[in-house]
N, C-alpha and C. Protein backbone atom coordinates (compact mmCIF):
# COMPACT_ATOMS: atom_id res chain seq x y z
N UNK A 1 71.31 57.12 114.59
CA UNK A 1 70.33 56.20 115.14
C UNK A 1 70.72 55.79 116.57
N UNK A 2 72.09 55.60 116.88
CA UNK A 2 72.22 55.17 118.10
C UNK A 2 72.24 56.20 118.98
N UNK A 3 72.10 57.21 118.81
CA UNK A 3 71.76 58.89 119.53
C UNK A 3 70.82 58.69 120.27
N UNK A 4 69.64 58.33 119.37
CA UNK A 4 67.78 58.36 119.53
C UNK A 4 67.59 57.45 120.55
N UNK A 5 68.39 55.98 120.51
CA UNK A 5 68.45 54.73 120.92
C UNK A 5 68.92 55.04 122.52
N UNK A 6 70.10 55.83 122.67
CA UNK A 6 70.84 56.15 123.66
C UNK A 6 69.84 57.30 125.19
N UNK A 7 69.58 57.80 124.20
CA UNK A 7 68.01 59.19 124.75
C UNK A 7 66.99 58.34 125.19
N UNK A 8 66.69 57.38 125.02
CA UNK A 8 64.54 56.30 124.93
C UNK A 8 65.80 55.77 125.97
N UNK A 9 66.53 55.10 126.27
CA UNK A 9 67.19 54.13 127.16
C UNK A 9 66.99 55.31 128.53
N UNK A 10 68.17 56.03 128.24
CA UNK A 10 67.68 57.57 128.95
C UNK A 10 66.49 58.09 130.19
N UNK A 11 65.84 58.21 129.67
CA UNK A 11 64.48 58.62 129.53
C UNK A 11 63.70 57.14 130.20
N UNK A 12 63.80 56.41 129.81
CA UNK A 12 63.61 55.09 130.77
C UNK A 12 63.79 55.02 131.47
N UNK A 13 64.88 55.18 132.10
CA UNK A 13 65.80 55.28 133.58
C UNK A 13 65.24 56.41 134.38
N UNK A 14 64.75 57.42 133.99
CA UNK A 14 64.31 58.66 134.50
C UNK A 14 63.43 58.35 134.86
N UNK A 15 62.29 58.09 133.98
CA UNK A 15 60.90 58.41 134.01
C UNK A 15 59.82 57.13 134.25
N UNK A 16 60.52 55.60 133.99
CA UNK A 16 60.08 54.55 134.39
C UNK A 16 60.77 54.10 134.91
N UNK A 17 61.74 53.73 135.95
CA UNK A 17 62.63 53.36 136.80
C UNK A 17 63.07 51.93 136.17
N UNK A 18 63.82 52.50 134.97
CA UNK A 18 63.81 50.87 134.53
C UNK A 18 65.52 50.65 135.04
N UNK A 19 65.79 51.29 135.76
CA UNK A 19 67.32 50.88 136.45
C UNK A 19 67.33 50.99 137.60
N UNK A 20 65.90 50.57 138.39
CA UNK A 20 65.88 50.36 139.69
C UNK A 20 65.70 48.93 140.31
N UNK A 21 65.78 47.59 139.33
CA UNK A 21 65.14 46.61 139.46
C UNK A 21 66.63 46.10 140.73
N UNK A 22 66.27 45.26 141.47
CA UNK A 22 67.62 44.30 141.96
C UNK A 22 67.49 43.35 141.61
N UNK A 23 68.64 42.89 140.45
CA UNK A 23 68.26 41.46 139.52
C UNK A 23 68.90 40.65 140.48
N UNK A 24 67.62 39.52 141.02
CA UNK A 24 67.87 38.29 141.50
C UNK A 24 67.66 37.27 140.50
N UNK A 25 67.08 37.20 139.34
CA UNK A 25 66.86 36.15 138.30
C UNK A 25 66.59 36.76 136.74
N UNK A 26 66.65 36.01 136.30
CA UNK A 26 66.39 36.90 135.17
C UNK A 26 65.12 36.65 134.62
N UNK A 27 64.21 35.51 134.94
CA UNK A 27 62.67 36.13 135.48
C UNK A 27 62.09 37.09 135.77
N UNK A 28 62.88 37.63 137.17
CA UNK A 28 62.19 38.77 137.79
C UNK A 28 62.86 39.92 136.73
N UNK A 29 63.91 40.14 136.26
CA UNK A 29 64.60 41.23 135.29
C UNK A 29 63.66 41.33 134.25
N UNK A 30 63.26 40.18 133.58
CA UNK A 30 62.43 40.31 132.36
C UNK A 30 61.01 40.66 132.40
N UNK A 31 60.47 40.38 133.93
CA UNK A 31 59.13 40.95 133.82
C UNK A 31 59.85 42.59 134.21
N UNK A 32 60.35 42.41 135.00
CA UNK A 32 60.58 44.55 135.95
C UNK A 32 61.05 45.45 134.23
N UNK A 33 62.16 45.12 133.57
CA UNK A 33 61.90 45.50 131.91
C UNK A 33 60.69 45.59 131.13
N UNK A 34 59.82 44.60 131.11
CA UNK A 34 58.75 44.72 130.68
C UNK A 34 58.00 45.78 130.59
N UNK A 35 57.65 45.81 132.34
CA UNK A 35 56.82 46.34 132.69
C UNK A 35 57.52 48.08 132.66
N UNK A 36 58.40 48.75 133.27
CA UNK A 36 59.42 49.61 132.39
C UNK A 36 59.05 49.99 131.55
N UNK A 37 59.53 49.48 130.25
CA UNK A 37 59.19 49.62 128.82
C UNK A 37 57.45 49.84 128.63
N UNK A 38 56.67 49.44 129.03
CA UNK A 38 55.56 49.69 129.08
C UNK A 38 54.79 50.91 129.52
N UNK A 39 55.49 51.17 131.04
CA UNK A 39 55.00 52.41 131.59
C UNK A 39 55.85 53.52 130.59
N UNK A 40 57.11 53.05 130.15
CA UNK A 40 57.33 54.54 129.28
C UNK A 40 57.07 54.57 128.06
N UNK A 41 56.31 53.20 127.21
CA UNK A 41 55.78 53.79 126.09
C UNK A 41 54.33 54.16 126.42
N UNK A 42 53.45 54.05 127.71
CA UNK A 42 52.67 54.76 127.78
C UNK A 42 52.55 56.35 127.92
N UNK A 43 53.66 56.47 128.69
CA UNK A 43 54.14 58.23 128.34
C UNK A 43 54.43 59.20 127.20
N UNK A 44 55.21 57.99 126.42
CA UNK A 44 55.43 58.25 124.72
C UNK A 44 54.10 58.65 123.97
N UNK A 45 53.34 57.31 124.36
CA UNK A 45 51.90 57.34 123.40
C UNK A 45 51.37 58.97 124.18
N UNK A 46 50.90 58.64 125.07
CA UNK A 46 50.15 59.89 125.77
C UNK A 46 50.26 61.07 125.40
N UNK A 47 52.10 61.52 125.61
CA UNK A 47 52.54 63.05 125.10
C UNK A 47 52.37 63.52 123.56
N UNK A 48 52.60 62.19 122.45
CA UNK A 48 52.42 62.00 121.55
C UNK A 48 50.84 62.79 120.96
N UNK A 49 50.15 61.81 121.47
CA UNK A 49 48.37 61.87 121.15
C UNK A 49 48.41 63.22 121.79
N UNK A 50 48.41 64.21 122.96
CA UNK A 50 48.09 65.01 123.46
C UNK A 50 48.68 66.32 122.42
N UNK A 51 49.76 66.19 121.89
CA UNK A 51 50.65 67.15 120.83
C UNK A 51 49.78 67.14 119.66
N UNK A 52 49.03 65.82 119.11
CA UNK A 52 48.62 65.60 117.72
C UNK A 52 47.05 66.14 117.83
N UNK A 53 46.88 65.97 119.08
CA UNK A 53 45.03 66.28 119.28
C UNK A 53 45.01 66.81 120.90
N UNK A 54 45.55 68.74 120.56
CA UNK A 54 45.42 68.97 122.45
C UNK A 54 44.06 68.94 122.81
N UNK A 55 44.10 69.07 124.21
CA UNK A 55 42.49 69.08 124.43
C UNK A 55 42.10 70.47 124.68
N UNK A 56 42.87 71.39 125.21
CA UNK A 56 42.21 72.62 125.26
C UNK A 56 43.37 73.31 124.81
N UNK A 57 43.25 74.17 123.21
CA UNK A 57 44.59 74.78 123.23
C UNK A 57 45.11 76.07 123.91
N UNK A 58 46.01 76.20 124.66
CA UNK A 58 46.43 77.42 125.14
C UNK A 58 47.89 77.28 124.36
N UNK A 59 47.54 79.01 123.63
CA UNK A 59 49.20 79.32 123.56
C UNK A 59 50.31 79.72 124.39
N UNK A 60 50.10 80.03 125.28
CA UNK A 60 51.14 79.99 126.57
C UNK A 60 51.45 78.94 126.81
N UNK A 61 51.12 77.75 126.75
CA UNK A 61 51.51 76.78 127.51
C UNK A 61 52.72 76.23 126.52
N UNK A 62 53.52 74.91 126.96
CA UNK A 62 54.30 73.83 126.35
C UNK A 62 53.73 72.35 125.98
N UNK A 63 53.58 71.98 125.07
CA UNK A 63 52.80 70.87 125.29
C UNK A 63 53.37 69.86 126.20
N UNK A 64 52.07 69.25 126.41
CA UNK A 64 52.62 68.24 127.69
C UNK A 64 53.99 67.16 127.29
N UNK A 65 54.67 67.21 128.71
CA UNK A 65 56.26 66.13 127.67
C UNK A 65 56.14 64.56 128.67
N UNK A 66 56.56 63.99 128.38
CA UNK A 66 56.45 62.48 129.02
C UNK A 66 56.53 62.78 130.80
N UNK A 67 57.44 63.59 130.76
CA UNK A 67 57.76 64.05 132.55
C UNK A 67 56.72 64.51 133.38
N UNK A 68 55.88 65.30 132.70
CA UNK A 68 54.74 66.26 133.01
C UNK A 68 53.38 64.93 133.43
N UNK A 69 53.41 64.07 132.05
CA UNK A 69 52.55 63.67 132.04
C UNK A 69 52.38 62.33 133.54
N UNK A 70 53.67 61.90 134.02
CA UNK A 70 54.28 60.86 134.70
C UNK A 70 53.45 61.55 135.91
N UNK A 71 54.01 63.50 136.22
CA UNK A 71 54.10 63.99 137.42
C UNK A 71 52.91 63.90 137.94
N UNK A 72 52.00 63.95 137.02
CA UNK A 72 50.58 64.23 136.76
C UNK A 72 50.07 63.15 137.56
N UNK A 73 50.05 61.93 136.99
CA UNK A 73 49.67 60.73 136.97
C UNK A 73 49.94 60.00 138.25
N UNK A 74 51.34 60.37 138.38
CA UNK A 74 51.81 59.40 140.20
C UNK A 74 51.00 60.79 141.32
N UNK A 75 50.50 62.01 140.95
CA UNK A 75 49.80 62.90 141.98
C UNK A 75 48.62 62.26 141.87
N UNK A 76 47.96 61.92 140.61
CA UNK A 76 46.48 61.57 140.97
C UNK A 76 45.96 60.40 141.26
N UNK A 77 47.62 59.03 141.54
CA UNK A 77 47.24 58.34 142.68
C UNK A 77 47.17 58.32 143.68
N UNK A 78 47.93 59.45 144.42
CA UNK A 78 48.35 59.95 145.46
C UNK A 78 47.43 61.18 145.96
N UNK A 79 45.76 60.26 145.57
CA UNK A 79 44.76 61.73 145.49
C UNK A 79 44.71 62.18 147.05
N UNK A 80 45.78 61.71 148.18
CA UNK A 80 45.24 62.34 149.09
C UNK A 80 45.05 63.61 149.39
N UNK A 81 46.30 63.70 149.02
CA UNK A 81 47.11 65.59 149.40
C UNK A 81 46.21 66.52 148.64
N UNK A 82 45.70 66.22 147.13
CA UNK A 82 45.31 67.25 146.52
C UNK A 82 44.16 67.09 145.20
N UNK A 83 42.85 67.76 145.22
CA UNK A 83 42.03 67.08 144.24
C UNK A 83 42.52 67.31 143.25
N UNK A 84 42.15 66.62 141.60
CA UNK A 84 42.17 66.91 140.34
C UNK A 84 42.22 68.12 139.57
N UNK A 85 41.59 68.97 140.36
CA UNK A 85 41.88 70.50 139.67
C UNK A 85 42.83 71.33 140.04
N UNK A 86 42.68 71.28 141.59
CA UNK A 86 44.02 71.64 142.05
C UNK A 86 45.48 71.08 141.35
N UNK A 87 45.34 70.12 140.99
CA UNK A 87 46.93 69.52 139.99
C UNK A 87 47.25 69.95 138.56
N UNK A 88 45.62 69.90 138.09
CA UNK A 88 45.55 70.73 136.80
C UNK A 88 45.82 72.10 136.70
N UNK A 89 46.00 72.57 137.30
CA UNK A 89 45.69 74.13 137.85
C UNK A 89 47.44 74.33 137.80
N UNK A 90 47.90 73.51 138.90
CA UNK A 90 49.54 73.33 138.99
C UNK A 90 50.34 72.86 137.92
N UNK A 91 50.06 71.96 137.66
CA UNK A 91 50.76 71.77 135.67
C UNK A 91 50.41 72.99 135.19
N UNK A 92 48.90 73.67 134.81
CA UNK A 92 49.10 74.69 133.90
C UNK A 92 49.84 75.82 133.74
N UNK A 93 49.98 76.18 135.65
CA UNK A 93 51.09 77.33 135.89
C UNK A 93 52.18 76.96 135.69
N UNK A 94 52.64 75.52 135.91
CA UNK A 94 53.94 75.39 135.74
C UNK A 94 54.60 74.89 134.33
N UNK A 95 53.56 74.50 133.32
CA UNK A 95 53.73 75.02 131.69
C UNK A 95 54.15 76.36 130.95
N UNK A 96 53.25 77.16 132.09
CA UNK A 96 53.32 78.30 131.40
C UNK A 96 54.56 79.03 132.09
N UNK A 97 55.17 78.43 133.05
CA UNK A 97 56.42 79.45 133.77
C UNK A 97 57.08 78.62 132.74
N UNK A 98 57.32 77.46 132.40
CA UNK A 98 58.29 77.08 131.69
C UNK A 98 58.59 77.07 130.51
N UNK A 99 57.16 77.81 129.67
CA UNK A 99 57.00 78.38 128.31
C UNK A 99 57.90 79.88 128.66
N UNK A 100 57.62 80.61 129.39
CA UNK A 100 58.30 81.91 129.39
C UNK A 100 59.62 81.62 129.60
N UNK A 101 60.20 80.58 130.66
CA UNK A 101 61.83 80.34 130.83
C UNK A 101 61.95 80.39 129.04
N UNK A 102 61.39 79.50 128.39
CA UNK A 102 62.26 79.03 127.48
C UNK A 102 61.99 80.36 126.61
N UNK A 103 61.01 81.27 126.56
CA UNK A 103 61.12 82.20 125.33
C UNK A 103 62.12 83.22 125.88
N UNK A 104 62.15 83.64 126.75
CA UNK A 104 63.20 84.24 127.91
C UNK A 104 64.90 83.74 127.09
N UNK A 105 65.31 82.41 127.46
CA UNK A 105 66.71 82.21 126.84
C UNK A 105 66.40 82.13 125.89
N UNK A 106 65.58 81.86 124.78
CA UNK A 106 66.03 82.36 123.51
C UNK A 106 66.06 83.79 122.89
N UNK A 107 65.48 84.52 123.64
CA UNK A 107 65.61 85.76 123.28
C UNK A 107 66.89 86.27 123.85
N UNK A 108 67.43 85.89 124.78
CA UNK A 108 68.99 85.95 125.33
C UNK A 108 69.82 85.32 124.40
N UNK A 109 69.69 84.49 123.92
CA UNK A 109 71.03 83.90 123.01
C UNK A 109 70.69 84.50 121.75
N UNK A 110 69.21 85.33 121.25
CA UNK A 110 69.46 85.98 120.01
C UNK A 110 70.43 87.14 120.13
N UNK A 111 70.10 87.98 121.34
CA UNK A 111 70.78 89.05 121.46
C UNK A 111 72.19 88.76 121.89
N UNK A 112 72.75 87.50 122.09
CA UNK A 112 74.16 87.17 122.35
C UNK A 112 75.24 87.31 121.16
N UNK A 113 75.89 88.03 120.89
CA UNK A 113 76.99 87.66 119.46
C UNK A 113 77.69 86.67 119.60
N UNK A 114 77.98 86.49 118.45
CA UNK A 114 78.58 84.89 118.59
C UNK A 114 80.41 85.41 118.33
């Protein structure tokens, strides 16, 4: 249990900057946590729901993971640089290069003897 516990703390720090706050009070700590914890159980929920009900299935792809979904999300506030399809377009290629990395090493460590 404290594995799982250790990984979500993790993964917090990564993906919601919840170890970027500069604690001047512990006011301001308890809302910047909050809010943290929030943006990464919205990633949780999201990747979650998207795995349980995809929207378009492709088997090449990986399903979407909390990281993907973040990368996604801070580009399409940042709609200057690039429209909505164009990003979709870029996640999908870059699902599918990272579906082949991974069938790629496992087919390397089958053929590896131990």
């Amino acid at each position: 249990m404290r594995w799982r516990i250790e990984e979500n703390i993790q993964a917090g720090k990564e993906l919601a900057a919840l170890d970027e706050h500069q604690v001047r009070g512990w006011t301001s700590w308890h809302r910047w946590t909050v809010l943290a914890m929030l943006a990464h159980a919205f990633l949780a929920v999201t990747a979650a729901t998207e795995r349980i009900h995809p929207g378009v299935v492709i088997h090449q792809l990986i399903p979407l993971t909390c990281n993907e979904i973040r990368h996604l999300f801070v580009a399409l506030l940042h709609h200057a640089r690039h429209d909505s399809e164009h990003l979709l377009r870029w996640s999908r290629w870059r699902r599918q290069h990272q579906t082949l990395a991974r069938a790629h090493h496992n087919r390397k460590r089958e053929a590896t003897p131990t």
